[in-house]
Every structure is written in C-alpha cells, then in structure tokens.
Protein backbone atom coordinates (compact mmCIF):
# COMPACT_ATOMS: atom_id res chain seq x y z
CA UNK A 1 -67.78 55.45 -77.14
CA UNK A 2 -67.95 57.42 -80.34
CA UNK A 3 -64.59 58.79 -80.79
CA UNK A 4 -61.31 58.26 -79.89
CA UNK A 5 -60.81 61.49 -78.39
CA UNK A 6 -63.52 60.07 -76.01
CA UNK A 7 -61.19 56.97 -75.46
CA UNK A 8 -58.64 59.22 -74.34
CA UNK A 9 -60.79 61.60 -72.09
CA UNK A 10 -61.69 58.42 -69.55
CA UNK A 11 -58.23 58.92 -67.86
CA UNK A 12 -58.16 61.02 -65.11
CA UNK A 13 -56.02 63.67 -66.30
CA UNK A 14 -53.75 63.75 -69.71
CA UNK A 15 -50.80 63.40 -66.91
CA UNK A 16 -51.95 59.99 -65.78
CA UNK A 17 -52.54 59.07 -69.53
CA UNK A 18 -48.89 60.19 -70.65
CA UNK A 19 -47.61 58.31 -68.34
CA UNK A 20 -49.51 55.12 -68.51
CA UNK A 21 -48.53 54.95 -72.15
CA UNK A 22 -45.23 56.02 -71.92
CA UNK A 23 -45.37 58.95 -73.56
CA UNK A 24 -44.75 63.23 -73.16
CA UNK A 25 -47.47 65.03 -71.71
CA UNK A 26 -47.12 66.92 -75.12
CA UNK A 27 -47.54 64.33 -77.57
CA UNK A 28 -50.66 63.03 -75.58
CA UNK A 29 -52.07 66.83 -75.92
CA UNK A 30 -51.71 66.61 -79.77
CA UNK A 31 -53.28 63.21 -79.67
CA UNK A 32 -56.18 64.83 -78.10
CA UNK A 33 -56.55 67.81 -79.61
CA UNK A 34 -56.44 65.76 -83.71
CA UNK A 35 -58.92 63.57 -81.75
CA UNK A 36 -56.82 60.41 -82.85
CA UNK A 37 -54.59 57.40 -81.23
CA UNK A 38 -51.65 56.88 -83.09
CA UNK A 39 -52.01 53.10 -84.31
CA UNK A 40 -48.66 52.34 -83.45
CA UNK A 41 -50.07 53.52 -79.81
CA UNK A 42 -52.82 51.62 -79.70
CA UNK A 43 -51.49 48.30 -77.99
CA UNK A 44 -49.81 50.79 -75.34
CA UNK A 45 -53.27 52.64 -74.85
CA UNK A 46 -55.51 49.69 -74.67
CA UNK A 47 -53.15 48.13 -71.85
CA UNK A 48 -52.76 50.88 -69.78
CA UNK A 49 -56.74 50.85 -69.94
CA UNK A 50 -56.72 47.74 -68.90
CA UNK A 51 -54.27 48.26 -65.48
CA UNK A 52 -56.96 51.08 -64.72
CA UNK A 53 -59.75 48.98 -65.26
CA UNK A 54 -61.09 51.40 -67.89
CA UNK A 55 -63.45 49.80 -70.06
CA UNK A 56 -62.00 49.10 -73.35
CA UNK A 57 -62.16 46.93 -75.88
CA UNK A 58 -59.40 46.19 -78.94
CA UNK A 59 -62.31 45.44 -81.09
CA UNK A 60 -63.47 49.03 -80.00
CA UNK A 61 -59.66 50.31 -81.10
CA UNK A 62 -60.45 48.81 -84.11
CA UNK A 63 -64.16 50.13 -85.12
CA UNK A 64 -63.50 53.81 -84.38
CA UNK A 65 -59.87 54.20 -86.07
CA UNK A 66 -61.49 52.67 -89.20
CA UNK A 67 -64.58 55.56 -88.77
C-alpha cells in the first residue's frame, strides 16, 4: 500500500467502512477524499481491518501517516 486513501479503498464500500469504525458515512467520505486516517481513528480502522481479514498492519498505519 502506498497511501492511506488506498488503506481505506480495501473495504467493500465506504458504507461497510463507516460502520466498521463507527463512524458517519460523511466523515468517512472526507477521510477519503483528504486521502488521510484521522490518527485518533487509526486503532478503530486497523481493528475493523482486522474482523474483515483485510490485510493490515499497525506498523503500516505508522509508515504512511508519517509520509
């Protein structure tokens, strides 16, 4: 992965994802559209990954919010 926009793409829909994280369907847009996770999100994104079986990685989290 080479973005975190890309992170967020490998759910199904932006539905699935905004609801796996807990979040509005709206807020989830913006995070996709500024092509950033909020860090305070990032624990909630990377388990929800997880309960999909999505492959990803804190360390991942990590590399491409410091980019």
């Amino acid at each position: 992965m080479k973005s975190e926009r890309e992170i967020l793409e490998l759910w199904p829909s932006r539905s699935d994802l905004a609801a796996d994280v807990g979040e509005k369907l709206d807020t989830v847009r913006k995070w996709i559209e500024r092509g950033s996770i909020p860090k305070e999100k990032m624990q909630a994104v990377l388990e929800a990954a997880r309960k999909r079986k999505i492959p990803l990685s804190a360390e991942i989290l990590i590399e491409l919010s410091a980019a």
